[in-house]
N, C-alpha and C. Protein backbone atom coordinates (compact mmCIF):
# COMPACT_ATOMS: atom_id res chain seq x y z
N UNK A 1 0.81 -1.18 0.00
CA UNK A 1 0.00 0.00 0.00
C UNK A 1 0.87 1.26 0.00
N UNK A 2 2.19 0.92 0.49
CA UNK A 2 3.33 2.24 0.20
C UNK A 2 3.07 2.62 -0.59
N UNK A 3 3.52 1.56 -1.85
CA UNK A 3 4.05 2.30 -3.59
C UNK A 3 3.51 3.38 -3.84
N UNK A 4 1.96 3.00 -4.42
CA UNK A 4 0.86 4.28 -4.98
C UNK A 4 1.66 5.39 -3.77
N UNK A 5 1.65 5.76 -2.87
CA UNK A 5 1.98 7.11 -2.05
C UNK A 5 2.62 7.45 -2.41
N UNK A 6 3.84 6.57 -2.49
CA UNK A 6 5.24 7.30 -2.83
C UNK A 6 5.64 7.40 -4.62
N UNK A 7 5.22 6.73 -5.42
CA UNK A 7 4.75 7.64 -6.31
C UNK A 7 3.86 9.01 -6.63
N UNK A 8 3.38 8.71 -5.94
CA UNK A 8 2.57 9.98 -6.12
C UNK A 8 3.35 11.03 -5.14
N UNK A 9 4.28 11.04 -4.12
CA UNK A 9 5.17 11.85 -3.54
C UNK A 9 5.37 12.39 -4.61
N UNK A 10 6.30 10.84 -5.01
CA UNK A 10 7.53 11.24 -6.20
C UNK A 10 7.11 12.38 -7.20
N UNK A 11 5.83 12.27 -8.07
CA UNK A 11 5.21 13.11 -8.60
C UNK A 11 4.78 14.42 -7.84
N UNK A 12 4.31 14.68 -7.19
CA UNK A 12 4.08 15.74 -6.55
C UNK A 12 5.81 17.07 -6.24
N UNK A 13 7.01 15.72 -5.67
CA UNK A 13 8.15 16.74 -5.84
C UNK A 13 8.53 16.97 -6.99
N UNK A 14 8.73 16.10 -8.15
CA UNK A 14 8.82 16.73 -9.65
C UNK A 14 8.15 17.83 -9.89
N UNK A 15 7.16 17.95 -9.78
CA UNK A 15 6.58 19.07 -10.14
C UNK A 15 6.55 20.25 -9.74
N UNK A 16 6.99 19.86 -8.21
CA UNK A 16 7.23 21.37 -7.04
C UNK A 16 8.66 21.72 -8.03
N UNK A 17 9.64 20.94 -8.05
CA UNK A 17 10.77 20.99 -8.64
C UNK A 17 11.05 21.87 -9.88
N UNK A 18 10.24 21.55 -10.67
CA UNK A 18 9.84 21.78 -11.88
C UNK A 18 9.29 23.06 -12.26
N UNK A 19 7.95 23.78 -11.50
CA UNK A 19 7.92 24.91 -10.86
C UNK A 19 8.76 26.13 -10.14
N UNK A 20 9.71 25.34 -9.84
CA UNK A 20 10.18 26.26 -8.83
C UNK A 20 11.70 26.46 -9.68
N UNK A 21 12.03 25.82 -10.96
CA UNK A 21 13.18 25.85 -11.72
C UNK A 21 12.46 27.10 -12.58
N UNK A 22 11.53 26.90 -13.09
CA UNK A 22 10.69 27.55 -13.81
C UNK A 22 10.70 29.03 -13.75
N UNK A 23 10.03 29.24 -12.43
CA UNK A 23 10.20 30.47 -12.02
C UNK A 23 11.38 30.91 -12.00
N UNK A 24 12.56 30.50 -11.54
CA UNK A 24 13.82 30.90 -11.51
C UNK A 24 14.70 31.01 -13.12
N UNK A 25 14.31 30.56 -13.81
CA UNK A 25 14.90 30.44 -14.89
C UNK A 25 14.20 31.78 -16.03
N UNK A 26 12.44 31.76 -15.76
CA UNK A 26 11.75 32.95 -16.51
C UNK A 26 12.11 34.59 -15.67
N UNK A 27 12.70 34.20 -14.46
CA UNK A 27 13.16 35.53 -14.17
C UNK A 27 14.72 35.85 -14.44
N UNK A 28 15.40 35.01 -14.71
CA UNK A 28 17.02 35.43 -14.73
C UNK A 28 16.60 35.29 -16.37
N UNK A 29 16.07 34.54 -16.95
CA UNK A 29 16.38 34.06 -19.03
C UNK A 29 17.73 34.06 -18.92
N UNK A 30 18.55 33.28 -18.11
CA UNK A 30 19.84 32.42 -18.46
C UNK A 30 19.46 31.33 -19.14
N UNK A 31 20.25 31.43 -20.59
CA UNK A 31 20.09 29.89 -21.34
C UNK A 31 19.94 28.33 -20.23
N UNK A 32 20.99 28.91 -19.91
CA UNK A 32 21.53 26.86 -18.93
C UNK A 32 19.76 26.91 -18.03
N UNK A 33 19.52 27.88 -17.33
CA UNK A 33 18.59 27.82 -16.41
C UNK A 33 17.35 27.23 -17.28
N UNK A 34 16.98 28.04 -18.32
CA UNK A 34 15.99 27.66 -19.07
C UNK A 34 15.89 26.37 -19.33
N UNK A 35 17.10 25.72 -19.84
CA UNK A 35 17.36 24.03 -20.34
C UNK A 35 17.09 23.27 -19.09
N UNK A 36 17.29 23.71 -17.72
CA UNK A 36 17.19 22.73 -16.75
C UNK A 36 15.75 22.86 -15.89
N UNK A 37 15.09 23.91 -16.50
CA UNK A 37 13.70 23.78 -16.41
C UNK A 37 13.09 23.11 -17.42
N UNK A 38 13.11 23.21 -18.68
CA UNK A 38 12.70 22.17 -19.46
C UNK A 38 13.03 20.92 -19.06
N UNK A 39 14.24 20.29 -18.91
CA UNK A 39 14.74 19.11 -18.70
C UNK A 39 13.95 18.66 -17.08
N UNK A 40 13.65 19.75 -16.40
CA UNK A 40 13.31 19.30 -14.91
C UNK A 40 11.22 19.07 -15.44
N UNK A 41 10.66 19.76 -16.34
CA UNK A 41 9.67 19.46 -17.00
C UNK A 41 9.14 18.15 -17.06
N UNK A 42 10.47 17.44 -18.58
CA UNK A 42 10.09 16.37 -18.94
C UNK A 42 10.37 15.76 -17.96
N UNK A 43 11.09 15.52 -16.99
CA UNK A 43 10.98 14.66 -15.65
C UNK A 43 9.70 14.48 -15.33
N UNK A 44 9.05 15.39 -15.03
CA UNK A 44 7.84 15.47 -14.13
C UNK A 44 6.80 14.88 -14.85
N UNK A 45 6.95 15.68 -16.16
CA UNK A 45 5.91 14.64 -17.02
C UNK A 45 6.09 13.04 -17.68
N UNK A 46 7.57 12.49 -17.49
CA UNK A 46 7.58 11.07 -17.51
C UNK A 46 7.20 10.32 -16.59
N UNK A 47 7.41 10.82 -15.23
CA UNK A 47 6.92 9.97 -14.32
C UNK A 47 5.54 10.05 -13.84
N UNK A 48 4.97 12.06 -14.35
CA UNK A 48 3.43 11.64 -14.34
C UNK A 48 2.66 10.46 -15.40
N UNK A 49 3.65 10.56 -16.42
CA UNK A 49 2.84 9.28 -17.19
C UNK A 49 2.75 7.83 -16.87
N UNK A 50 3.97 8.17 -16.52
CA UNK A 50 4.46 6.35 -15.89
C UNK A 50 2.93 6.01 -15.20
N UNK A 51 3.03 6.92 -13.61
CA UNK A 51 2.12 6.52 -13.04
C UNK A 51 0.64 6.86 -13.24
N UNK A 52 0.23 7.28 -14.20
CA UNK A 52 -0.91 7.46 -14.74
C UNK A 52 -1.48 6.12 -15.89
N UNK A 53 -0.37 5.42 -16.19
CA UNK A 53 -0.54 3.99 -17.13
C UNK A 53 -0.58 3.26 -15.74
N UNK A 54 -0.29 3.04 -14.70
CA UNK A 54 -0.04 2.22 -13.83
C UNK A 54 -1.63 3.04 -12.56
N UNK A 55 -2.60 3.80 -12.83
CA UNK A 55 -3.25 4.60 -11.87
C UNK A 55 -4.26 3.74 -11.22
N UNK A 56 -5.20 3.51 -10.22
CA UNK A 56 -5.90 2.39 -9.67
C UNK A 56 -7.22 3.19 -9.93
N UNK A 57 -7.51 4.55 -10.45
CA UNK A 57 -8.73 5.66 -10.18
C UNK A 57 -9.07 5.95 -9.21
N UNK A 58 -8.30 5.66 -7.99
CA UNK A 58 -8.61 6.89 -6.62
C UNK A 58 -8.41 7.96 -6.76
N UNK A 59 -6.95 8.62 -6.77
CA UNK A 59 -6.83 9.49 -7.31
C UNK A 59 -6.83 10.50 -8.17
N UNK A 60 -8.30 10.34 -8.99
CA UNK A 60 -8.12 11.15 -10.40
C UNK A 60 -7.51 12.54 -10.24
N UNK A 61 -8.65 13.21 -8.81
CA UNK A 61 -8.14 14.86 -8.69
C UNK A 61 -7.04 14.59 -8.51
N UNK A 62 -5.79 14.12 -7.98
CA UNK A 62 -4.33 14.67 -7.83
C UNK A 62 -4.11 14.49 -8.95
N UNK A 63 -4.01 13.27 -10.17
CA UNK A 63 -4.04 13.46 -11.59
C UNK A 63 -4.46 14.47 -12.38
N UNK A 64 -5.53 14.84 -12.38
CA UNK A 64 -6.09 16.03 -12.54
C UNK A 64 -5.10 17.20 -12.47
N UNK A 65 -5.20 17.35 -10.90
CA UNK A 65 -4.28 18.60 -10.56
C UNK A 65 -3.17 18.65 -11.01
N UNK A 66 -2.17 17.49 -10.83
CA UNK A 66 -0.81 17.13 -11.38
C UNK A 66 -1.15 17.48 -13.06
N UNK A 67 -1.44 17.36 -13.56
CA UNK A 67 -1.40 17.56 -15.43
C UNK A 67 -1.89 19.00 -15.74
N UNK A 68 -2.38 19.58 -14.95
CA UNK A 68 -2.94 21.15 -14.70
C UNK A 68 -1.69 21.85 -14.17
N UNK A 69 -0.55 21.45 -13.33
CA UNK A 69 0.25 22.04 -13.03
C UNK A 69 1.74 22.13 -13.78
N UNK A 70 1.68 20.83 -14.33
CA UNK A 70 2.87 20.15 -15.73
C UNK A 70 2.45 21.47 -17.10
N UNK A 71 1.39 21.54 -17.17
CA UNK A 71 0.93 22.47 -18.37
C UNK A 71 1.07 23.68 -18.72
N UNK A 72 0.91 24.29 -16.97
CA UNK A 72 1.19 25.28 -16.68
C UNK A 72 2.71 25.81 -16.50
N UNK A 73 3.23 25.17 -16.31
CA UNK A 73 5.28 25.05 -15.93
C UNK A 73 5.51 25.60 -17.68
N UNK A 74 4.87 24.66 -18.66
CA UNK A 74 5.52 24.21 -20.14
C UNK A 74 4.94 25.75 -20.98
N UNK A 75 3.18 26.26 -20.43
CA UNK A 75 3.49 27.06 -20.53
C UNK A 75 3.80 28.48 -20.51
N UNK A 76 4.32 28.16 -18.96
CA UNK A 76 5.21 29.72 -18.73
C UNK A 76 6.43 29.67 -19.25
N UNK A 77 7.33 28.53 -19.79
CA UNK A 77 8.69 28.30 -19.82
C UNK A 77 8.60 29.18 -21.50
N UNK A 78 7.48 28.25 -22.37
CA UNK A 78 7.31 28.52 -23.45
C UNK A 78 6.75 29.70 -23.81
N UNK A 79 5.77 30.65 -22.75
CA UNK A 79 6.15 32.18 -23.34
C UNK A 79 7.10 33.00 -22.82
N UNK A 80 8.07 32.54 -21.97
CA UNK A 80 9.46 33.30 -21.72
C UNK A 80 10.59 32.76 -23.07
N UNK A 81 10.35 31.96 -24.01
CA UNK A 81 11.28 31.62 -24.66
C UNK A 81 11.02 32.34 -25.79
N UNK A 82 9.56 33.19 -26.06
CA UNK A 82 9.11 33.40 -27.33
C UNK A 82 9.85 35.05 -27.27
């Protein structure tokens, strides 16, 4: 009964992660910063997929929320790049 939790940790810090590169990277627009928010991105969204092929449907809202917050990261990153 761990696993599901700690996946879904796992997902939940990707995304804090991911966010929080985000912001830091759309306020400096240092190249490297930008790349390691993207790169900290697709993290978040591989392992939201992982565990979204693997989901039991308890959780839809944190799914939900989690893919509402992945979207939002990709695109603030993507109108600081334009």
């Amino acid at each position: 009964m761990s696993e599901p939790y700690s996946d879904l940790q796992q997902i939940e810090m990707s995304i804090k992660s991911a966010q929080h590169l985000v912001g830091q990277a759309t306020k400096s627009m240092n190249g490297n910063q930008l790349k390691a928010a993207q790169d900290a991105i697709n993290q978040a969204k591989e392992q939201f997929q992982q565990a979204l092929s693997h989901k039991s449907g308890t959780n839809a809202q944190f799914y939900e929320f989690s893919s509402e917050l992945i979207e939002k990261c990709e695109t603030q990153l993507r109108e600081a790049n334009e």
